[in-house]
C-alpha atoms as a PDB file:
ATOM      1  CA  UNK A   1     118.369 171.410 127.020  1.00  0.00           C
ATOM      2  CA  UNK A   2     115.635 170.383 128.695  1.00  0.00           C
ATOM      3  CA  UNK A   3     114.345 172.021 131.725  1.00  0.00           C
ATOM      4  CA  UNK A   4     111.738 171.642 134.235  1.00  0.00           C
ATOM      5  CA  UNK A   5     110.012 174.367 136.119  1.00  0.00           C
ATOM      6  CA  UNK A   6     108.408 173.922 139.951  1.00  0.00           C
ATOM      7  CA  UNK A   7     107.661 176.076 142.336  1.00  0.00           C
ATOM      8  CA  UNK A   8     107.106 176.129 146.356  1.00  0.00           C
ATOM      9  CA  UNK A   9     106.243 178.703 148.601  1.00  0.00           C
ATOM     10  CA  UNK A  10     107.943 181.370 149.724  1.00  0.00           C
ATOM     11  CA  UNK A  11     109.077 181.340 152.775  1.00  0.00           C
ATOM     12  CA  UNK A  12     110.409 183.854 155.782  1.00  0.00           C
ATOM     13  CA  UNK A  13     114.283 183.726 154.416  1.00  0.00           C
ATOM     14  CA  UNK A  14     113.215 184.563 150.907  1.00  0.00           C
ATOM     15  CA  UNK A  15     112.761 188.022 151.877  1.00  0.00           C
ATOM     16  CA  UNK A  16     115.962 188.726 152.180  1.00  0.00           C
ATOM     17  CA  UNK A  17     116.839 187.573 148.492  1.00  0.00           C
ATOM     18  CA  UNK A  18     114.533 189.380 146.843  1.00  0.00           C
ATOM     19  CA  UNK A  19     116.123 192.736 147.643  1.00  0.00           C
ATOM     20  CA  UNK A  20     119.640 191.436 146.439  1.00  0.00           C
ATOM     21  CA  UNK A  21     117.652 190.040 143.282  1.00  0.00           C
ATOM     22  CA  UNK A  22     116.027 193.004 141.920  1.00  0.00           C
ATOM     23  CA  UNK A  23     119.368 195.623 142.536  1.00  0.00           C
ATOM     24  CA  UNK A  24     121.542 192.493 140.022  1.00  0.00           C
ATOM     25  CA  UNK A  25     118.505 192.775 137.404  1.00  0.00           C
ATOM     26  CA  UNK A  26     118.246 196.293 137.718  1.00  0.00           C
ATOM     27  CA  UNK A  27     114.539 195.955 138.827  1.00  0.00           C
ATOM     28  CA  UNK A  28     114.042 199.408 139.346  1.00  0.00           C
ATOM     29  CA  UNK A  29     113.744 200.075 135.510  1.00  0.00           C
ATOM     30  CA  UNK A  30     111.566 197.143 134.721  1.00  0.00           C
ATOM     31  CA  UNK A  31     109.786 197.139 137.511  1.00  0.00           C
ATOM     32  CA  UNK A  32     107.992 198.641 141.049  1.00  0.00           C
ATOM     33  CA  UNK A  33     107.326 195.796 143.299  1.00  0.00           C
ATOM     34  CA  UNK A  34     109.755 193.256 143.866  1.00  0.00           C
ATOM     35  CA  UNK A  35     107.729 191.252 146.690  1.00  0.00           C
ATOM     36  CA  UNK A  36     103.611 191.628 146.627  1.00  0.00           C
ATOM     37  CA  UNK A  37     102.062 195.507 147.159  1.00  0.00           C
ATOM     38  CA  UNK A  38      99.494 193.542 149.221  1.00  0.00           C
ATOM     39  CA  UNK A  39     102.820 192.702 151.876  1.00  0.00           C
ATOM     40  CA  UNK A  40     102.636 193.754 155.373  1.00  0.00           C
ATOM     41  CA  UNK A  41     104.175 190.887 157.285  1.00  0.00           C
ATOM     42  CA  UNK A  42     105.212 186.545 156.186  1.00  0.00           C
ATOM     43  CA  UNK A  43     102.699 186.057 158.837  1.00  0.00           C
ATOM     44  CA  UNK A  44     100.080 187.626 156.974  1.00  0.00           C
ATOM     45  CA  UNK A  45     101.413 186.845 153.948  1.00  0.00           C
ATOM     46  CA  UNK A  46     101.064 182.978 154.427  1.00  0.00           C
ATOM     47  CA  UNK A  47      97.767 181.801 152.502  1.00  0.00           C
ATOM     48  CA  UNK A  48      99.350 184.287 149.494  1.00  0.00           C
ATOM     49  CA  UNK A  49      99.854 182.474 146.603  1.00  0.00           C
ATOM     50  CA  UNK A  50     103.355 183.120 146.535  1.00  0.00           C
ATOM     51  CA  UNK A  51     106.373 181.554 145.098  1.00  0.00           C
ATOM     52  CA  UNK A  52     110.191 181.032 143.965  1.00  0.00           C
ATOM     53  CA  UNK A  53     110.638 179.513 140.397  1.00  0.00           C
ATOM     54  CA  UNK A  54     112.989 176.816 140.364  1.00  0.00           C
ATOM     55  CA  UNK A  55     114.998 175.026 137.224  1.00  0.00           C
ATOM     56  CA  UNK A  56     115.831 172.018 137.624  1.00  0.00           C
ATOM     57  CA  UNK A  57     114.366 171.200 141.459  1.00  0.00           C
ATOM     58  CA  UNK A  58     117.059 173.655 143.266  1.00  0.00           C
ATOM     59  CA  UNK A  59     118.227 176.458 141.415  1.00  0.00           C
ATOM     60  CA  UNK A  60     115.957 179.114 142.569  1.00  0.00           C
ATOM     61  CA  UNK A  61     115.475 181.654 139.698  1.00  0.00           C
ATOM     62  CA  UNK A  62     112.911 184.038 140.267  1.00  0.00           C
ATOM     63  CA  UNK A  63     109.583 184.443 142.067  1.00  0.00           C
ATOM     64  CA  UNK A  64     105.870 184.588 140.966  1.00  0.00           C
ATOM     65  CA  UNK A  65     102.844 186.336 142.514  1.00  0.00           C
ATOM     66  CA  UNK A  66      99.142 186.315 142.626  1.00  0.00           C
ATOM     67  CA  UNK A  67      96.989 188.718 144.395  1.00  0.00           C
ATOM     68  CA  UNK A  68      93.600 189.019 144.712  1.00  0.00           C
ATOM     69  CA  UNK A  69      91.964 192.335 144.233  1.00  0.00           C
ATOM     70  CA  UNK A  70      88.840 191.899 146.075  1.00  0.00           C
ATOM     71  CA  UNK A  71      88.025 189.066 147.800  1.00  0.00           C
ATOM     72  CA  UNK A  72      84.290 188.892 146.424  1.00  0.00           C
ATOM     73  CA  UNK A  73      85.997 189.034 142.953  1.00  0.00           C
ATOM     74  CA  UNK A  74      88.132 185.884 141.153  1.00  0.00           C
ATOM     75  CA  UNK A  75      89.970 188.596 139.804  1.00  0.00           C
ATOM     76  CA  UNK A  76      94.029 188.167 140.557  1.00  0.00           C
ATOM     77  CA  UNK A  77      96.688 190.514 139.669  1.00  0.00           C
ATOM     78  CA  UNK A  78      99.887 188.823 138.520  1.00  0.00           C
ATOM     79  CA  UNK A  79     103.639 189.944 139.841  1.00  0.00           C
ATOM     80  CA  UNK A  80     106.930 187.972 138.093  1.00  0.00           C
ATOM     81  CA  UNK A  81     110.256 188.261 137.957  1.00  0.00           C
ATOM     82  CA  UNK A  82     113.419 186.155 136.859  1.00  0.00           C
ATOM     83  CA  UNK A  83     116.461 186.709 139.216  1.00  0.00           C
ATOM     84  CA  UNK A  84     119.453 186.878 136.701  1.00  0.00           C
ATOM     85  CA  UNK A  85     119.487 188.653 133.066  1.00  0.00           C
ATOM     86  CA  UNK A  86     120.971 185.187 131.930  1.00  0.00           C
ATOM     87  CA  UNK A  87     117.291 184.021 132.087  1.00  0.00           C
ATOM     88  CA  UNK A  88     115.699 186.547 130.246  1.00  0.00           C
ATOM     89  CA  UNK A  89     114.716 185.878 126.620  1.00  0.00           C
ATOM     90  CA  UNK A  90     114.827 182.348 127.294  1.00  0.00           C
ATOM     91  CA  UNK A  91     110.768 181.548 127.815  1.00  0.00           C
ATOM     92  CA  UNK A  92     111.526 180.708 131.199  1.00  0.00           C
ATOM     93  CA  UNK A  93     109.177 183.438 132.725  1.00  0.00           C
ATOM     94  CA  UNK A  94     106.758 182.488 129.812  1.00  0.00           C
ATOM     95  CA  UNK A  95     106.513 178.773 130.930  1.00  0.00           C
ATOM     96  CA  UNK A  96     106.486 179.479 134.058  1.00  0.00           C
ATOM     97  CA  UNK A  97     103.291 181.836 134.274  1.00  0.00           C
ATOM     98  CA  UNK A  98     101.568 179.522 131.897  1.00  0.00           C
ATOM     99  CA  UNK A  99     102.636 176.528 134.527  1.00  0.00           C
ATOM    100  CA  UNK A 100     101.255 178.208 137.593  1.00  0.00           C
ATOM    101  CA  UNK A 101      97.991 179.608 135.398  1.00  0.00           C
ATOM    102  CA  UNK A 102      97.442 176.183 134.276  1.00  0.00           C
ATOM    103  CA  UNK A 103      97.889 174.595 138.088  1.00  0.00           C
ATOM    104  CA  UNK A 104      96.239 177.297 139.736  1.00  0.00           C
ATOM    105  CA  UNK A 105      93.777 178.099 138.312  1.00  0.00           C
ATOM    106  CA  UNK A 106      91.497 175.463 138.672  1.00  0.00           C
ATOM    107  CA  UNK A 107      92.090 175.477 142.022  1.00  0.00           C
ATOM    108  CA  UNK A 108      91.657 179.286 142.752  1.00  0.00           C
ATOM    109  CA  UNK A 109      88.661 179.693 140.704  1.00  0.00           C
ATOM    110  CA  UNK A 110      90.663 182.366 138.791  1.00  0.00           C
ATOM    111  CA  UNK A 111      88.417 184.019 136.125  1.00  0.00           C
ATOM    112  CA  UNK A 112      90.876 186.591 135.413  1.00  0.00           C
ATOM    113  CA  UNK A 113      94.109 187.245 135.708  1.00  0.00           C
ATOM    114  CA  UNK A 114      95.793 190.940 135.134  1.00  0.00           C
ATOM    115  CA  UNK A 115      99.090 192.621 135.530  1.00  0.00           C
ATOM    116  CA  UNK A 116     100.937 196.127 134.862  1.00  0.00           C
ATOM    117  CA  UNK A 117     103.969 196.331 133.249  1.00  0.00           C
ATOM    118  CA  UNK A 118     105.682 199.449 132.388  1.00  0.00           C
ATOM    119  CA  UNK A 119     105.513 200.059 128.165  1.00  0.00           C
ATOM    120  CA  UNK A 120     109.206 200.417 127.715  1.00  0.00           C
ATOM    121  CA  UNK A 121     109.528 196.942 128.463  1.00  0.00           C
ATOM    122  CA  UNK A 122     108.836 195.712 125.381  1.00  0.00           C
ATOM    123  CA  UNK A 123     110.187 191.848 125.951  1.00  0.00           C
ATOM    124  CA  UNK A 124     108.059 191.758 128.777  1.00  0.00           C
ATOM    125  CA  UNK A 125     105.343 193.545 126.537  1.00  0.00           C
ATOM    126  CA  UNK A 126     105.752 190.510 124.190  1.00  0.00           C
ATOM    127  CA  UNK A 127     106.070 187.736 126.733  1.00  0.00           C
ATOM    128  CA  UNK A 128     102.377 188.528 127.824  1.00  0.00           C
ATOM    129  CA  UNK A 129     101.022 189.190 124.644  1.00  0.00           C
ATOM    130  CA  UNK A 130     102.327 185.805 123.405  1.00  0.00           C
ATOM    131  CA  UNK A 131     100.652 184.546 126.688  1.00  0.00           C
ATOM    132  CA  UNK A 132      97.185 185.985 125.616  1.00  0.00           C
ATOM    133  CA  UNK A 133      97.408 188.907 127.598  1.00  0.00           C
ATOM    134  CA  UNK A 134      95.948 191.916 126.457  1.00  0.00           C
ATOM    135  CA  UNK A 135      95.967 195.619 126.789  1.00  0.00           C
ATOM    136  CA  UNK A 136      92.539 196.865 128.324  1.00  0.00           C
ATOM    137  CA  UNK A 137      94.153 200.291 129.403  1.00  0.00           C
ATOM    138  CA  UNK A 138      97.258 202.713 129.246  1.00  0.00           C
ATOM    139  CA  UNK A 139      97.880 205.047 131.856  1.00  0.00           C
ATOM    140  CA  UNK A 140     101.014 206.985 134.114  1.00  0.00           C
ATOM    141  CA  UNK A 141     102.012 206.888 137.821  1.00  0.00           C
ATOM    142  CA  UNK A 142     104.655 208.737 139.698  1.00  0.00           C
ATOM    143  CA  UNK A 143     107.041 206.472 140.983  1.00  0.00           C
ATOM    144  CA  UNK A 144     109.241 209.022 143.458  1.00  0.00           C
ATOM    145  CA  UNK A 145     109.304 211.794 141.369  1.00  0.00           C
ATOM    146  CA  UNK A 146     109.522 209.825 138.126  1.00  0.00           C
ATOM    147  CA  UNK A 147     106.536 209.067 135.474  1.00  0.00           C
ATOM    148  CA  UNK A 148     105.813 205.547 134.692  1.00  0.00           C
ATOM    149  CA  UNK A 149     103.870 204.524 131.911  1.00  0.00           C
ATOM    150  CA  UNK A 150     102.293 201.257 131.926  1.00  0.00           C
ATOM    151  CA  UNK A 151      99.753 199.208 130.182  1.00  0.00           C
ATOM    152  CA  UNK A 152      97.236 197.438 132.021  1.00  0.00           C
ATOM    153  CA  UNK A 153      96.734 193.981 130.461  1.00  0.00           C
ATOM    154  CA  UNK A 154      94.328 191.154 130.913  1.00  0.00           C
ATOM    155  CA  UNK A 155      93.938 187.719 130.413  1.00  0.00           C
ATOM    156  CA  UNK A 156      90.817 186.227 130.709  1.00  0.00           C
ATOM    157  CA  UNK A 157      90.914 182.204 132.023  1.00  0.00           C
ATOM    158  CA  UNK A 158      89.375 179.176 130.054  1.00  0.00           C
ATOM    159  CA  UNK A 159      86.811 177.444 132.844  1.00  0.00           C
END
């Protein structure tokens, strides 16, 4: 089959998907943040890189992130996640996060780009380390009164 990612932005009715999106994947075991930590209000939220994935120009299947840490720094933390567990396993989220590194990039003056993602996902794990991500630190939060432990992964961008 042959499929075609593209994004566009998110806009103010999105946020009432992505609650309904992460409670049918089960988010709260993969997952922390199923919209930006950075969020406050879509008003402030505007100039955030910030997107749905869609297959096949309509199906909406998933959103993408990119926040930047400091904004002195081209440093940009990554946030991604497909909408239905049909799509996992697939490459989608794979080709999708190289799509929008290779198109943004350039245009962000992204040096580096880094994410967390909890260490029992191990597909996820995979998906970055087959992306070139790699892990520059392991650590634990409390999420509620639970322990996550995460890696902290990088990947550094060609200029």
């Amino acid at each position: 089959m042959n499929r075609i990612l593209k994004f566009r932005k998110v806009i103010q009715s999105d946020l009432e998907k992505f609650p309904l999106w992460y409670e049918r994947i089960k988010g709260n075991q993969l997952f922390t943040h199923f919209i930006p930590s950075t969020y406050n209000s879509y008003e402030k939220s505007k100039s955030l890189p910030w997107f749905i994935i869609l297959l096949n120009d309509d199906e909406e299947i998933g959103t993408i992130w990119f926040k930047q840490k400091d904004e002195m720094i081209e440093e940009y933390d990554l946030g991604i996640y497909l909408n239905h567990e049909k799509y996992f396993g697939k490459t989608i989220g794979k080709d999708a996060i190289r799509q929008a590194i290779d198109t943004l990039a350039p245009k962000m003056d992204m040096k580096e780009v880094f994410l967390n993602v909890r260490k029992n996902n191990q597909r996820a794990v995979k998906c970055y380390k087959d992306l070139g991500f790699t892990v520059i630190h392991d650590g634990e939060v409390l999420f509620g009164s639970k322990k996550i432990e995460f890696f902290r992964m990088r990947l550094d961008i060609e200029g």
